[in-house]
C-alpha atoms as a PDB file:
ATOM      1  CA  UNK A   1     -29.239  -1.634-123.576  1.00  0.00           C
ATOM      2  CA  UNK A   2     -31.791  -0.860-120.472  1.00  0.00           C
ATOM      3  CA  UNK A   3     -29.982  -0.671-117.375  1.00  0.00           C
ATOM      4  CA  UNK A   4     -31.744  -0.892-113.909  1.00  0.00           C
ATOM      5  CA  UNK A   5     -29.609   0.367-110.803  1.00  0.00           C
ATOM      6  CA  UNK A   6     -30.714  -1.541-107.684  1.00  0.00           C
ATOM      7  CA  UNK A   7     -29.890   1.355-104.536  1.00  0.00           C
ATOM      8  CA  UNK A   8     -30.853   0.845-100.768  1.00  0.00           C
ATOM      9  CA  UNK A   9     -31.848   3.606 -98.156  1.00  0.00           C
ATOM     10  CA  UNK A  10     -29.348   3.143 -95.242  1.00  0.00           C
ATOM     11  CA  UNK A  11     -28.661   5.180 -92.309  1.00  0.00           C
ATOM     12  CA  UNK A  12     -25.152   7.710 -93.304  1.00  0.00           C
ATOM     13  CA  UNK A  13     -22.010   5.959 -92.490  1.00  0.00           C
ATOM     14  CA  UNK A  14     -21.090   8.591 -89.975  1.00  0.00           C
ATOM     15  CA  UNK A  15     -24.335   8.443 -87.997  1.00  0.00           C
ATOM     16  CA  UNK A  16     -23.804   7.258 -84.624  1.00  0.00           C
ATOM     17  CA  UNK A  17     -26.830   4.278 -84.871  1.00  0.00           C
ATOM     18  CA  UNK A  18     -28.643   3.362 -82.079  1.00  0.00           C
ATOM     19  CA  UNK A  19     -31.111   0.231 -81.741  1.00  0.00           C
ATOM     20  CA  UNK A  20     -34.267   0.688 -80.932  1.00  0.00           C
ATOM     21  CA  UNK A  21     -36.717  -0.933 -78.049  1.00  0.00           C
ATOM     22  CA  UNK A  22     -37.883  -3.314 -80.385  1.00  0.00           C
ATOM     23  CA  UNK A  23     -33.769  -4.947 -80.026  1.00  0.00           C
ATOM     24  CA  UNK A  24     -34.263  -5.678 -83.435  1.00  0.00           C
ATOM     25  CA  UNK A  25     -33.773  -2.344 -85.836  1.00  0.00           C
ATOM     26  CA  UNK A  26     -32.413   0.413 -85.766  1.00  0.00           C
ATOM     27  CA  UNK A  27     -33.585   3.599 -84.215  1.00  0.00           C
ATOM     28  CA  UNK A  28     -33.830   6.372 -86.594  1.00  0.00           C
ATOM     29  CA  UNK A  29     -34.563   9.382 -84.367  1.00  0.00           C
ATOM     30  CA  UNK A  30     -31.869  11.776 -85.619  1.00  0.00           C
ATOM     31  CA  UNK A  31     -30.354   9.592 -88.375  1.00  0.00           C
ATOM     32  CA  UNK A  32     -29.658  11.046 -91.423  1.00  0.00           C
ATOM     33  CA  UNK A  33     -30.836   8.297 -94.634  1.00  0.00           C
ATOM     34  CA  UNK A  34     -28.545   8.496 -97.764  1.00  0.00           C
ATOM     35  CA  UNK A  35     -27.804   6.259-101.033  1.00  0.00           C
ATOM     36  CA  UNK A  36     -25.377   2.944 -99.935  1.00  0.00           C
ATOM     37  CA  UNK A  37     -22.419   4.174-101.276  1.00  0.00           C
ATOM     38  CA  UNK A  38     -21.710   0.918-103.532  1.00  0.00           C
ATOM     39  CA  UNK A  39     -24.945   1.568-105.038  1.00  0.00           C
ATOM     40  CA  UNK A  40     -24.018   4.995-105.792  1.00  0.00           C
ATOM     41  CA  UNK A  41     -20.759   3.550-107.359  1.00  0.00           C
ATOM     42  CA  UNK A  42     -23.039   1.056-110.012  1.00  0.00           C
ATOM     43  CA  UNK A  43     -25.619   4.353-110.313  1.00  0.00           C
ATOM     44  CA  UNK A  44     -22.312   6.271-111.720  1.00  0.00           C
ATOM     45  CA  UNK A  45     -21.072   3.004-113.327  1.00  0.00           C
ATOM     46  CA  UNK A  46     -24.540   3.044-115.600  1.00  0.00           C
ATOM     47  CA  UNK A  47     -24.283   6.946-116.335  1.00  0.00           C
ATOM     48  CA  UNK A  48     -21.262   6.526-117.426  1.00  0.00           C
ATOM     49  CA  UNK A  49     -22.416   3.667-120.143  1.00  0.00           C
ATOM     50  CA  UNK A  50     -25.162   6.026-121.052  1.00  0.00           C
ATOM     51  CA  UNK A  51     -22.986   8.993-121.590  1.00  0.00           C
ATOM     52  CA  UNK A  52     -20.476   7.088-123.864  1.00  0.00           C
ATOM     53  CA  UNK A  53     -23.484   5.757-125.875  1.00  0.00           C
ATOM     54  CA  UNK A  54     -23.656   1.981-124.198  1.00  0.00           C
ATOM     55  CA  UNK A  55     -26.878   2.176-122.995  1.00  0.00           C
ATOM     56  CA  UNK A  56     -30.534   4.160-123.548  1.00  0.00           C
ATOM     57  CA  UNK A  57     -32.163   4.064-120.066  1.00  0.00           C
ATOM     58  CA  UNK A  58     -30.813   4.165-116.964  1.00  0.00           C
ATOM     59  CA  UNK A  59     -33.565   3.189-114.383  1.00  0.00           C
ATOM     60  CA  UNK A  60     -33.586   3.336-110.585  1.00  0.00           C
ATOM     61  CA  UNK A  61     -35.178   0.959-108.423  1.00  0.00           C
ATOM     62  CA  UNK A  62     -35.450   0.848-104.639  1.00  0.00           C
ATOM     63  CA  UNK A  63     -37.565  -1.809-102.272  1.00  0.00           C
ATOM     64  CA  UNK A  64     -37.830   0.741 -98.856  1.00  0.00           C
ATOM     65  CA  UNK A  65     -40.316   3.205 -96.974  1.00  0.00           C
ATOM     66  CA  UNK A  66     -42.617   5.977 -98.705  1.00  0.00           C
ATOM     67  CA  UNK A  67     -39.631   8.283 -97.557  1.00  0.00           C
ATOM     68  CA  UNK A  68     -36.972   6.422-100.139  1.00  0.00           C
ATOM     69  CA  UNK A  69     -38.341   8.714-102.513  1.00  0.00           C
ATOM     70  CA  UNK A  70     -35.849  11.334-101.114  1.00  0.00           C
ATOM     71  CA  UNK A  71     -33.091   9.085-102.061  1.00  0.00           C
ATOM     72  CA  UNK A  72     -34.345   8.123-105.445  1.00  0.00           C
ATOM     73  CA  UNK A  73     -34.895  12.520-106.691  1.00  0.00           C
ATOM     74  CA  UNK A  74     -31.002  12.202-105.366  1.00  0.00           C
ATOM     75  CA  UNK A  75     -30.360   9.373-108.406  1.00  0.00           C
ATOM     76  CA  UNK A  76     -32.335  11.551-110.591  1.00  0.00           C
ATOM     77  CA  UNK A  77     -30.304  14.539-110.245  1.00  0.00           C
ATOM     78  CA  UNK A  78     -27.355  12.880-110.769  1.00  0.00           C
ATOM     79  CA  UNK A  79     -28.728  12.118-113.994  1.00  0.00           C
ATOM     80  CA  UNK A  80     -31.456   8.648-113.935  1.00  0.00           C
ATOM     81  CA  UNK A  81     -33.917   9.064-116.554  1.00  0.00           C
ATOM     82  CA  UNK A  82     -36.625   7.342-114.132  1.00  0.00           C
ATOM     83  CA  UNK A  83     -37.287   5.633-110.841  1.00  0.00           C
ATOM     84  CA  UNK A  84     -39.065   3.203-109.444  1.00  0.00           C
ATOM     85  CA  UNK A  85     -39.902   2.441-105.594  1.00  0.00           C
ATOM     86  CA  UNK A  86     -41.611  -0.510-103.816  1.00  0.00           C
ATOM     87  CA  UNK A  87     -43.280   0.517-101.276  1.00  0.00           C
ATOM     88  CA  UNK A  88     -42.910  -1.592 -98.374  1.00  0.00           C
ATOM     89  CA  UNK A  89     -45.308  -1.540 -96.064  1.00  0.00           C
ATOM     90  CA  UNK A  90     -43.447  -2.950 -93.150  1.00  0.00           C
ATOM     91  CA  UNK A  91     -42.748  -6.351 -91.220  1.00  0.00           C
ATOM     92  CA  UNK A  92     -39.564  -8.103 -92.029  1.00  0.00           C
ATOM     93  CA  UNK A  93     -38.277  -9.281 -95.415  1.00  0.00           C
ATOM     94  CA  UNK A  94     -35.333 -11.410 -95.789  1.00  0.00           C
ATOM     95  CA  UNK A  95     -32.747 -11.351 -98.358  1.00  0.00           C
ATOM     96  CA  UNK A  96     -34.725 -13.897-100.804  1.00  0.00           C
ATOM     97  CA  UNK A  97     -37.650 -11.691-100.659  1.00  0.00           C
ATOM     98  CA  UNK A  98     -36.294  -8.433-101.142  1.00  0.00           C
ATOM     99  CA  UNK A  99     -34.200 -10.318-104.422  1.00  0.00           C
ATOM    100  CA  UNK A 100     -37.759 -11.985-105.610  1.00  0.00           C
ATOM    101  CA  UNK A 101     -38.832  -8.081-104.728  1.00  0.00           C
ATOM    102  CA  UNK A 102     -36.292  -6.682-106.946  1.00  0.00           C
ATOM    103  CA  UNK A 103     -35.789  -9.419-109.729  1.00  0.00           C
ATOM    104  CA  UNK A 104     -39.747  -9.280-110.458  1.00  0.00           C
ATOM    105  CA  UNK A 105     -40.035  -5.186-111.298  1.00  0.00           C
ATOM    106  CA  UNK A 106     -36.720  -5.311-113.133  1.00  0.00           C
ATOM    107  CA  UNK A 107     -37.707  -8.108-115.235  1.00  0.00           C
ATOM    108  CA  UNK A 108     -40.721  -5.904-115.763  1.00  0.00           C
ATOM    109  CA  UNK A 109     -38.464  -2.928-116.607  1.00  0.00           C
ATOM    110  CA  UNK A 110     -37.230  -5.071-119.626  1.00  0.00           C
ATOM    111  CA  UNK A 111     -33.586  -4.281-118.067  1.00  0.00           C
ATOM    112  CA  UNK A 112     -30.479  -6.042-120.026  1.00  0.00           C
ATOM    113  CA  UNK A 113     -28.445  -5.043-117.052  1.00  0.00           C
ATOM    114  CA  UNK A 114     -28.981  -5.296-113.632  1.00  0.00           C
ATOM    115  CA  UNK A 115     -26.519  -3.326-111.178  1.00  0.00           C
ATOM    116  CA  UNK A 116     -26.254  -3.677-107.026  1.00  0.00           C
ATOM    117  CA  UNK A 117     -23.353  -2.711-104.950  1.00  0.00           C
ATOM    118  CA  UNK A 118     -21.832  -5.287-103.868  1.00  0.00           C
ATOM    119  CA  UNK A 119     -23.096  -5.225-100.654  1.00  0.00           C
ATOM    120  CA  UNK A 120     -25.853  -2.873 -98.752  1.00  0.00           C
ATOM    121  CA  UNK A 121     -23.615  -1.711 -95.712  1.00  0.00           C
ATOM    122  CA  UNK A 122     -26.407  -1.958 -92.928  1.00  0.00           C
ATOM    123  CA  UNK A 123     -27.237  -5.902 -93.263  1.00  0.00           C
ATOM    124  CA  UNK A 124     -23.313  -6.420 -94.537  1.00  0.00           C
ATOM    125  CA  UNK A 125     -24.667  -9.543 -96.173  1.00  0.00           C
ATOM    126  CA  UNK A 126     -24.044  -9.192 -99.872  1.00  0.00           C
ATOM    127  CA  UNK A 127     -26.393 -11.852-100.768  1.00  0.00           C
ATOM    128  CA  UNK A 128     -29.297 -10.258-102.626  1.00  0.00           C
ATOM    129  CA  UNK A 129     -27.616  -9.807-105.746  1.00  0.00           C
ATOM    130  CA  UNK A 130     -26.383 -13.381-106.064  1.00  0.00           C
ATOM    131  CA  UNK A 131     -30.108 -14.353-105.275  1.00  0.00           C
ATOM    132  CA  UNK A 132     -31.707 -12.127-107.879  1.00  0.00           C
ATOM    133  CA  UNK A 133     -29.758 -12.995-110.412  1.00  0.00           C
ATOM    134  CA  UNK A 134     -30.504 -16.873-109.823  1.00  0.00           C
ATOM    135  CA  UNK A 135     -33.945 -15.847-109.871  1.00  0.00           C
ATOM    136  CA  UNK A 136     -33.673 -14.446-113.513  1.00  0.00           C
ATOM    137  CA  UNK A 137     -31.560 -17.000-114.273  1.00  0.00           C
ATOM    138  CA  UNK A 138     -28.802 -14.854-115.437  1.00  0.00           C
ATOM    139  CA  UNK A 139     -25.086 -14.478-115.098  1.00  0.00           C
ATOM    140  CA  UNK A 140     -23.728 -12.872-112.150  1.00  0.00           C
ATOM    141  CA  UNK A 141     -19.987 -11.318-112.134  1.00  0.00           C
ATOM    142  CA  UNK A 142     -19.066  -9.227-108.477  1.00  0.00           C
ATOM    143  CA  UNK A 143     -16.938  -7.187-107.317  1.00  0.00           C
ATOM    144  CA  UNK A 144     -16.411  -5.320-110.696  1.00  0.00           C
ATOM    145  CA  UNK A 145     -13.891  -2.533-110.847  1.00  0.00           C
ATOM    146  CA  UNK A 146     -13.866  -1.908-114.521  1.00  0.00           C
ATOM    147  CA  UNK A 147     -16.813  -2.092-117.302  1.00  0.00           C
ATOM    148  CA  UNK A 148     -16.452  -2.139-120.810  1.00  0.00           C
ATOM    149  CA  UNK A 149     -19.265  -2.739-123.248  1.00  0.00           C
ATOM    150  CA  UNK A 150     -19.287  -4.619-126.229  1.00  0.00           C
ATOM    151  CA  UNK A 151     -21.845  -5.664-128.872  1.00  0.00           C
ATOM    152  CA  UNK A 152     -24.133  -7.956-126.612  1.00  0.00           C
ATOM    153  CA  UNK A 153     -21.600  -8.824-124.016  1.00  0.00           C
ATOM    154  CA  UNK A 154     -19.782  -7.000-121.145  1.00  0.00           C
ATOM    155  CA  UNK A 155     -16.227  -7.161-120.163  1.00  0.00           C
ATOM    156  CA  UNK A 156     -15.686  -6.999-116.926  1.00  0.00           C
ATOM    157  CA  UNK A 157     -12.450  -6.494-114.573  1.00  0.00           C
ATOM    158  CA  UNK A 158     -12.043  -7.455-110.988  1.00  0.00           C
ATOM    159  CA  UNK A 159      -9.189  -7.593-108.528  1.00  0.00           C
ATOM    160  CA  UNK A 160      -8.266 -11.023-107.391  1.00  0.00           C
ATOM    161  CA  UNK A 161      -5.405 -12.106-105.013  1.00  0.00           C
ATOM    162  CA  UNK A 162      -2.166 -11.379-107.012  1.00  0.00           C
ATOM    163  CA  UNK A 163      -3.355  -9.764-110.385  1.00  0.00           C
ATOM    164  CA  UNK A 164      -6.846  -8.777-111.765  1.00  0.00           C
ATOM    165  CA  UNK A 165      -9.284 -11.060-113.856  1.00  0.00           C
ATOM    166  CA  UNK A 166     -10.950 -10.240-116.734  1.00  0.00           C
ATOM    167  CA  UNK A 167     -14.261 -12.126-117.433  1.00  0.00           C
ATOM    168  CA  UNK A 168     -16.693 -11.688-120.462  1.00  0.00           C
ATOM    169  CA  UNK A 169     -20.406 -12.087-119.909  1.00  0.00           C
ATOM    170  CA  UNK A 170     -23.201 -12.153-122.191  1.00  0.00           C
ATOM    171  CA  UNK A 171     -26.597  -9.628-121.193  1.00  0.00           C
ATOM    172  CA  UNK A 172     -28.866  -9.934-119.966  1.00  0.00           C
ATOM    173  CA  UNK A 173     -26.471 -10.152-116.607  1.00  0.00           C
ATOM    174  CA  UNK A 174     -26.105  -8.856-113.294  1.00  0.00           C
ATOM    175  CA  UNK A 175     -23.266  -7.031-112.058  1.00  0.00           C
ATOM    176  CA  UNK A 176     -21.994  -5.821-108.529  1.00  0.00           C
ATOM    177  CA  UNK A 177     -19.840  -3.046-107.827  1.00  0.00           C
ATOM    178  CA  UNK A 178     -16.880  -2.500-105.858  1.00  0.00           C
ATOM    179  CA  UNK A 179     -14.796   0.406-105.261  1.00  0.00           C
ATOM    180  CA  UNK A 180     -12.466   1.699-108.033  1.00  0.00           C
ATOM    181  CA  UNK A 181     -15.440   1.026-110.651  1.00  0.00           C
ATOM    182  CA  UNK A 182     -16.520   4.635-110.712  1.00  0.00           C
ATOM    183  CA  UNK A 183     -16.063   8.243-108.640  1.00  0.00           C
ATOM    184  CA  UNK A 184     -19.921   8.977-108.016  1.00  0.00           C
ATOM    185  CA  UNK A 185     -20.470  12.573-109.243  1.00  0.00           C
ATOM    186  CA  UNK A 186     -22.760  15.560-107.103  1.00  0.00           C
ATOM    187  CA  UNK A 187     -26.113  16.624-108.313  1.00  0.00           C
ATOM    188  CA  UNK A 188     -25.602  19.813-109.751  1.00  0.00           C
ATOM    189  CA  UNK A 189     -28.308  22.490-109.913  1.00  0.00           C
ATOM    190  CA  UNK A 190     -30.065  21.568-112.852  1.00  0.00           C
ATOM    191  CA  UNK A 191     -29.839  18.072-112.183  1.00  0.00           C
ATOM    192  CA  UNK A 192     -31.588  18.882-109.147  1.00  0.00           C
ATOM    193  CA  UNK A 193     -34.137  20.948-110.612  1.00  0.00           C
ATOM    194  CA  UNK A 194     -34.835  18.621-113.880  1.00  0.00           C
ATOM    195  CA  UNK A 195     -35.425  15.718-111.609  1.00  0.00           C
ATOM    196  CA  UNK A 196     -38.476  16.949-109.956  1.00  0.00           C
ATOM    197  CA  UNK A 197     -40.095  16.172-113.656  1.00  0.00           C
ATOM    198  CA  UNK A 198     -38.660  12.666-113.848  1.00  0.00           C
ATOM    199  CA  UNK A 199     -40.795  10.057-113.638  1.00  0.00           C
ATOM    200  CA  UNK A 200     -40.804   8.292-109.893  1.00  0.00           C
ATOM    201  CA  UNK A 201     -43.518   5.307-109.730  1.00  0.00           C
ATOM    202  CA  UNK A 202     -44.194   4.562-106.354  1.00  0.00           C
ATOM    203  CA  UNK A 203     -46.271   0.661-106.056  1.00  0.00           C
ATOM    204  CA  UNK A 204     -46.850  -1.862-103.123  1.00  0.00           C
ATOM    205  CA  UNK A 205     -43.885  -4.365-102.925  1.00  0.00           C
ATOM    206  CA  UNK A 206     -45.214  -7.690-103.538  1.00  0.00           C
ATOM    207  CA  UNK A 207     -45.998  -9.678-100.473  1.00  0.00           C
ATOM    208  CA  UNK A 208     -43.716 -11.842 -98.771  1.00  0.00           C
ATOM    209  CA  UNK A 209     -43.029 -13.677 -95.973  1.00  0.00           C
ATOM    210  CA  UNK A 210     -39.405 -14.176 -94.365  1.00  0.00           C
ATOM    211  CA  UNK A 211     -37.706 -17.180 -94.013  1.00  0.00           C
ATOM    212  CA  UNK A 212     -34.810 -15.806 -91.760  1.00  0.00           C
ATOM    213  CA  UNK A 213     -35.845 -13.092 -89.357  1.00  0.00           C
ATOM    214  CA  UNK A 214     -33.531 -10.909 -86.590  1.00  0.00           C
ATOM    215  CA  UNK A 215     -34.042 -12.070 -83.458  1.00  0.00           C
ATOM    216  CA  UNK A 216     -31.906  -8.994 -81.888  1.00  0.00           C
ATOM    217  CA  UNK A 217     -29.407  -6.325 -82.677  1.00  0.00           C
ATOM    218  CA  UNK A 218     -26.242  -5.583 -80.256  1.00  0.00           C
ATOM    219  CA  UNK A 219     -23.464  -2.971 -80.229  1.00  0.00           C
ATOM    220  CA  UNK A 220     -20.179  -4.548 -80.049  1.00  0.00           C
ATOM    221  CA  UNK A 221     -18.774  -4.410 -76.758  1.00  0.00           C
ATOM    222  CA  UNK A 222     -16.996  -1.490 -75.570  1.00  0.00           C
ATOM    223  CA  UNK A 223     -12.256  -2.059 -76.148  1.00  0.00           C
ATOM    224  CA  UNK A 224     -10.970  -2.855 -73.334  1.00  0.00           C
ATOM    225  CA  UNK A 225      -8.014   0.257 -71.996  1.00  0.00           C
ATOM    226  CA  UNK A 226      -4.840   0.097 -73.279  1.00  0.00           C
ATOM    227  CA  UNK A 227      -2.132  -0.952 -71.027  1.00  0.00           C
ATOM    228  CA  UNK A 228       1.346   0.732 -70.763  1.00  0.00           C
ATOM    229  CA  UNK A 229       3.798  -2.460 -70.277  1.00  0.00           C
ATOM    230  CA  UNK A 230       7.155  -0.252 -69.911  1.00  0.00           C
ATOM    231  CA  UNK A 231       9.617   1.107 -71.746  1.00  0.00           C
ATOM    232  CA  UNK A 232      12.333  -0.272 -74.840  1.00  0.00           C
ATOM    233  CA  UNK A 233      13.694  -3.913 -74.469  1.00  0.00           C
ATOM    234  CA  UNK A 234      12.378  -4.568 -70.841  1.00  0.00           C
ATOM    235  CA  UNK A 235       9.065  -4.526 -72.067  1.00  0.00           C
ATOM    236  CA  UNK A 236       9.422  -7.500 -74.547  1.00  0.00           C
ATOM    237  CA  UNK A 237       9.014 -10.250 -72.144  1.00  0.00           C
ATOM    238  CA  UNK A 238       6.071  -9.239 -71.028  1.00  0.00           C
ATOM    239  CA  UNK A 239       4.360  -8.318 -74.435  1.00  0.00           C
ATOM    240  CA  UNK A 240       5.273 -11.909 -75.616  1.00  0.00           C
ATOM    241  CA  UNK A 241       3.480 -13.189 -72.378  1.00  0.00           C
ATOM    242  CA  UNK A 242       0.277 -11.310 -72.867  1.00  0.00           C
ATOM    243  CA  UNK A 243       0.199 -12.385 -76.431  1.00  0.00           C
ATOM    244  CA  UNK A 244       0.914 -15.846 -75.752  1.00  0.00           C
ATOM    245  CA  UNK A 245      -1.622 -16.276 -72.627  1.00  0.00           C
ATOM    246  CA  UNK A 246      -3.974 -13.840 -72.688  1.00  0.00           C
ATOM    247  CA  UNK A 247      -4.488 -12.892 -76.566  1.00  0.00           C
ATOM    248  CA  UNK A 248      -3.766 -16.279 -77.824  1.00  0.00           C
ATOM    249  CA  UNK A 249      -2.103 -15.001 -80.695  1.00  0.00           C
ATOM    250  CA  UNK A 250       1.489 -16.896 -80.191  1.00  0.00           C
END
């Protein structure tokens, strides 16, 4: 089996973002890029299969900048055998691009397995994996917190209201990951140093045009102060008021 990880370049969740004078993207003066952390969660999900004799290759693609390349020699020294990057050489791409992006090279790849996270934490729209996998035409299970591989066919686990389900799915597939799936291990030394020899193909990304485009970016408005309403029972009647006329919420 050929696994392809799909990872995304986003700013580090504790980077205070700023938007830039364009209103439309984000600034990135002082912000620090990493791996999406679902990504990283599949990346570990398809070491792991490799490790335990699942899988041969474990490949790692990324649609971004030139400067992605940073974040792919990170999936190398964790322990990718190769990487790919699509070189994107600006204007705006929507999520069916990037997934006609995406599908295209891995299809290319000969991958059995296609991994995302199950959503890329800047856009927050968890879309492109459902899209690439139409594209290919294959099976699509998300929000997988356990993996088990069989002879042709993957068993996968996911938490559901109530209980957990358990569905089987034939490869070639596509599979997201959620949290619980895998523990994403550091780069040690050696990794680090054996993945300057790895294999990193940097290409054009194929042309497209989007269909949806940002027409602006906003921070969410500023929380109101906090209001002291008393003390103990006297306070109640009040509190009830405020939720029931000003909040709504009764």
């Amino acid at each position: 089996m050929k696994i392809a990880v799909c990872i995304k370049r986003v700013p580090d969740t504790t980077a205070k973002v700023r938007i830039a004078a364009d209103g439309k993207t984000v600034d990135p003066a002082g912000v620090e890029w990493v791996i999406g952390p679902y990504e990283e969660i599949a990346l570990e999900a398809a070491l792991k299969l490799k490790e335990a004799g699942k899988a041969e290759k474990v490949t790692v693609l990324c649609l971004g900048p030139k400067e992605a390349t940073k974040e792919l020699r990170t999936a190398l020294a964790m322990g990718a055998d190769d990487a790919v990057l699509l070189v994107d050489g600006g204007g705006e791409r929507d999520a069916a691009a990037v997934a006609g992006a995406l599908a295209a090279e891995a299809k290319g790849l000969g991958a059995d397995l296609l991994l995302f996270g199950w959503k890329a934490i800047d856009t927050d729209q968890a879309s492109v994996p459902h899209l690439a996998a139409a594209i290919l035409e294959r099976p699509c299970v998300s929000f997988v917190t356990k993996l088990e591989a069989g002879d042709g066919r993957l068993l996968c686990h996911r938490e559901v209201e109530g209980g957990t389900e358990a569905l089987e799915v034939p490869l070639p597939c596509v599979l997201t990951a959620q949290k619980g799936l895998a523990e994403p291990r550091y780069a040690s030394l050696k990794g680090i140093m054996a993945a300057k020899k790895k294999p990193l193909v940097e290409k054009p990304a194929p042309a497209a045009a989007a269909a949806v485009r940002t027409e602006r970016l906003s921070l969410p408005p500023e929380r109101p102060p906090g209001r002291i309403l008393g003390q103990g029972v006297d306070a109640v009647p009040e509190l009830v008021r405020l939720l029931r006329d000003e909040a709504k919420l009764l």
